[in-house]
Structure formats: C-alpha cells, structure tokens
C-alpha atoms as a PDB file:
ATOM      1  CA  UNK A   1       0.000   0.000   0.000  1.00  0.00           C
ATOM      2  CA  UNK A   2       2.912   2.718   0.751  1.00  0.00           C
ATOM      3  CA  UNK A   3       3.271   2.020  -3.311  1.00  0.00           C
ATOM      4  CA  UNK A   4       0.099   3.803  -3.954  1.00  0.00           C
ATOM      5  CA  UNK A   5       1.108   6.696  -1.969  1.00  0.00           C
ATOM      6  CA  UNK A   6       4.907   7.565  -3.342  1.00  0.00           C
ATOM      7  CA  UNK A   7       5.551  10.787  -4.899  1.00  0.00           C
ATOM      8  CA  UNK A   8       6.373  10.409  -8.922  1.00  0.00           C
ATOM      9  CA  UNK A   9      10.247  10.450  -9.842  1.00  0.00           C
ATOM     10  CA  UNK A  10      12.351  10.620 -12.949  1.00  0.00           C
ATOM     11  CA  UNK A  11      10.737  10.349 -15.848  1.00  0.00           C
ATOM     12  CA  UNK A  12       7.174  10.083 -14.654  1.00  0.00           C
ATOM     13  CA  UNK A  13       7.311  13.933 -14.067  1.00  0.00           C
ATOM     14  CA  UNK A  14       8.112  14.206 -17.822  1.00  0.00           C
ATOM     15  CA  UNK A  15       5.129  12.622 -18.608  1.00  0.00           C
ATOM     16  CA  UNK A  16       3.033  14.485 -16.053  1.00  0.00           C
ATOM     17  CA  UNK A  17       4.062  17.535 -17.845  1.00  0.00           C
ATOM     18  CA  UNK A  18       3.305  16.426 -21.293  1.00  0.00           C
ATOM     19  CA  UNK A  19      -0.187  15.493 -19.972  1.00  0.00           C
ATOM     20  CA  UNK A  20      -0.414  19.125 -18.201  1.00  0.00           C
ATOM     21  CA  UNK A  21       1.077  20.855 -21.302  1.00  0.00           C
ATOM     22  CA  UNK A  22      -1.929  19.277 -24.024  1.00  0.00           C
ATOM     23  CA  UNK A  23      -4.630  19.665 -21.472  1.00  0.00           C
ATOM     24  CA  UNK A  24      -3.865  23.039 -20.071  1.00  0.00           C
ATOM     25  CA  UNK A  25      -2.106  24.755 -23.398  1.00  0.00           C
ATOM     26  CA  UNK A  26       1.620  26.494 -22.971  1.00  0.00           C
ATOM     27  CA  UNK A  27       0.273  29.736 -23.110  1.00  0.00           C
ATOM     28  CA  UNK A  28      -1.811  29.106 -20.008  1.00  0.00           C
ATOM     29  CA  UNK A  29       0.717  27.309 -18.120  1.00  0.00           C
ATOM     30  CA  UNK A  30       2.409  30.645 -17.046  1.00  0.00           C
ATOM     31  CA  UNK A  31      -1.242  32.010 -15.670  1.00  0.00           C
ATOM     32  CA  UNK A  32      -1.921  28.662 -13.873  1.00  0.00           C
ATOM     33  CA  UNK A  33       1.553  28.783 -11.656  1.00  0.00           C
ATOM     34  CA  UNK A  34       1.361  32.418 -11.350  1.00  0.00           C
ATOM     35  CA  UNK A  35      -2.042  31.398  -9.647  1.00  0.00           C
ATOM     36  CA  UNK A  36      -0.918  28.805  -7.843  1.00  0.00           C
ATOM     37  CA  UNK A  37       2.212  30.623  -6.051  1.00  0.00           C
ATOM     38  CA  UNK A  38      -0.169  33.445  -4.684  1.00  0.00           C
ATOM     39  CA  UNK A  39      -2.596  30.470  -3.312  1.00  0.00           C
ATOM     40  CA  UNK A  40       0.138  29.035  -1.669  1.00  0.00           C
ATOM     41  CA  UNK A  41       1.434  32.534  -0.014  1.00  0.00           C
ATOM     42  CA  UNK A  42      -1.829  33.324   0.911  1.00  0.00           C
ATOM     43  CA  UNK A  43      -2.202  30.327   2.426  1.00  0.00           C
ATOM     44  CA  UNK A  44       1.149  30.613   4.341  1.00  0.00           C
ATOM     45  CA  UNK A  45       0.016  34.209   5.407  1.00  0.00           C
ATOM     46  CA  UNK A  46      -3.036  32.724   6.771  1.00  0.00           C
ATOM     47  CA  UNK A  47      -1.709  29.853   8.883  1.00  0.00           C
ATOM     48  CA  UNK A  48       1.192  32.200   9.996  1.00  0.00           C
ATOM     49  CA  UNK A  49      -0.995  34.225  11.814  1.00  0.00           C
ATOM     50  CA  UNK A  50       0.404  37.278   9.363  1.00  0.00           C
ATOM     51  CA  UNK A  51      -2.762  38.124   7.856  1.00  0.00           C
ATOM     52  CA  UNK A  52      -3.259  42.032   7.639  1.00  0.00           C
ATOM     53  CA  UNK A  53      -6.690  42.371   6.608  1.00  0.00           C
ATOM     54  CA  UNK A  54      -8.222  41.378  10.246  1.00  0.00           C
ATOM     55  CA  UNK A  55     -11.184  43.240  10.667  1.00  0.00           C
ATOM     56  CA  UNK A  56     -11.373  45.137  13.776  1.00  0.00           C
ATOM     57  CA  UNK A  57     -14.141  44.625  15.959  1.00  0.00           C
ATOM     58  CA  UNK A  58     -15.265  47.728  18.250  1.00  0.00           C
ATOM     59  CA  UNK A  59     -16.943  46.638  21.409  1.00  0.00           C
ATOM     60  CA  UNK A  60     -20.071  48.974  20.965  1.00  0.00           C
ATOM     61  CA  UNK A  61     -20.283  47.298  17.190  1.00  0.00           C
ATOM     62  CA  UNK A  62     -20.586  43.789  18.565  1.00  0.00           C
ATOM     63  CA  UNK A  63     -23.465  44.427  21.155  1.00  0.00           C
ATOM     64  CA  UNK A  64     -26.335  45.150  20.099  1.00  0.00           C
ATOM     65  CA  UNK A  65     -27.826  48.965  21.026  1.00  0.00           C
ATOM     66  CA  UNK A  66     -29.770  48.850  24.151  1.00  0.00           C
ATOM     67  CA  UNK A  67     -32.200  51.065  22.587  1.00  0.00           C
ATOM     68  CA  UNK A  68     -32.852  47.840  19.935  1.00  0.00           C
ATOM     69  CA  UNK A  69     -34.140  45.534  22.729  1.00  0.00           C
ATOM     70  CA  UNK A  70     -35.990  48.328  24.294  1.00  0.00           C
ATOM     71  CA  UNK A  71     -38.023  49.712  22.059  1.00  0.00           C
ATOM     72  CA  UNK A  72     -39.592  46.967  20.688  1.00  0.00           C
ATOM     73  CA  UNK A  73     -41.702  45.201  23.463  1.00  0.00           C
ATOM     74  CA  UNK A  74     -41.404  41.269  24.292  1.00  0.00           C
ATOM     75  CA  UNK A  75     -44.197  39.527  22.516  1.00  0.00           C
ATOM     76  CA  UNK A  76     -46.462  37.202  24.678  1.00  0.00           C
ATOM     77  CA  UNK A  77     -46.827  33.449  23.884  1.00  0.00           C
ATOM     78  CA  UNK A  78     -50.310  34.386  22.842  1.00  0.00           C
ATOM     79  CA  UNK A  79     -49.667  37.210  20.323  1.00  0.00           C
ATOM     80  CA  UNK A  80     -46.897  34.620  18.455  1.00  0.00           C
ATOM     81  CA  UNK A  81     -49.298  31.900  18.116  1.00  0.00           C
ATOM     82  CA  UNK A  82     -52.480  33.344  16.767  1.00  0.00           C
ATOM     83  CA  UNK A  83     -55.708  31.484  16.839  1.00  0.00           C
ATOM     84  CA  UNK A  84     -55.069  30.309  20.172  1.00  0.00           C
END
C-alpha cells in the first residue's frame, strides 16, 4: 500500500508535464503557476498568523444597542401563536 502513496520520480514527471502541457495549453501554463504561487502565499500568510486584513471589531459594534431591545416590546406566547 505505501506504493500507492509515493511521490512520482524521474521520468514520470516528464510525462506528467506532457499530460499538463496538451490539457492546459503552454500559453496558459504561465497564468496557472502564477495562480498557484499566490494560493500558496496566501495560504502561508493565513496559517502564519500574518494576515493584515483582520477586521477590527469595536466593542459597541458587537453588542447590540440597548435602545434595539428596548423599544420593541417582548411579545407574549399568545400574540406569536395566533388562533389560540
């Protein structure tokens, strides 16, 4: 079973390239890595903890206003179920 999970070597990255090159095109191979390297550092940022675009939460913006709660008035069981 460790068979099934070894990394390619030698020439079986050739052909892994030949296959990428027809499917993909050369012209969009640039693109796709270009793509692929900015994945990867933003995935490094993120699991680094480096990540500059944290949004900063303001105490008052987290709680709702008391003035929300208070000026609408608590339904009764009653006016919620109607017909009963």
């Amino acid at each position: 079973m460790a068979a099934l999970l070894a990394l390619p070597e030698g020439g079986e990255w050739i052909v892994i390239l030949v296959i990428v090159v027809l499917l993909f095109g050369s012209k969009k191979l640039p693109e796709l890595t270009r793509n692929a390297a900015r994945a990867m550092n933003e995935f490094k940022k993120v699991n680094s903890g480096e990540d500059d675009e944290k949004p900063q939460v303001d105490g008052k913006a987290a709680q709702p206003a008391s003035g929300d709660l208070q000026s609408r008035p608590a339904e009764s069981a009653s006016e919620q179920r109607p017909g009963v």
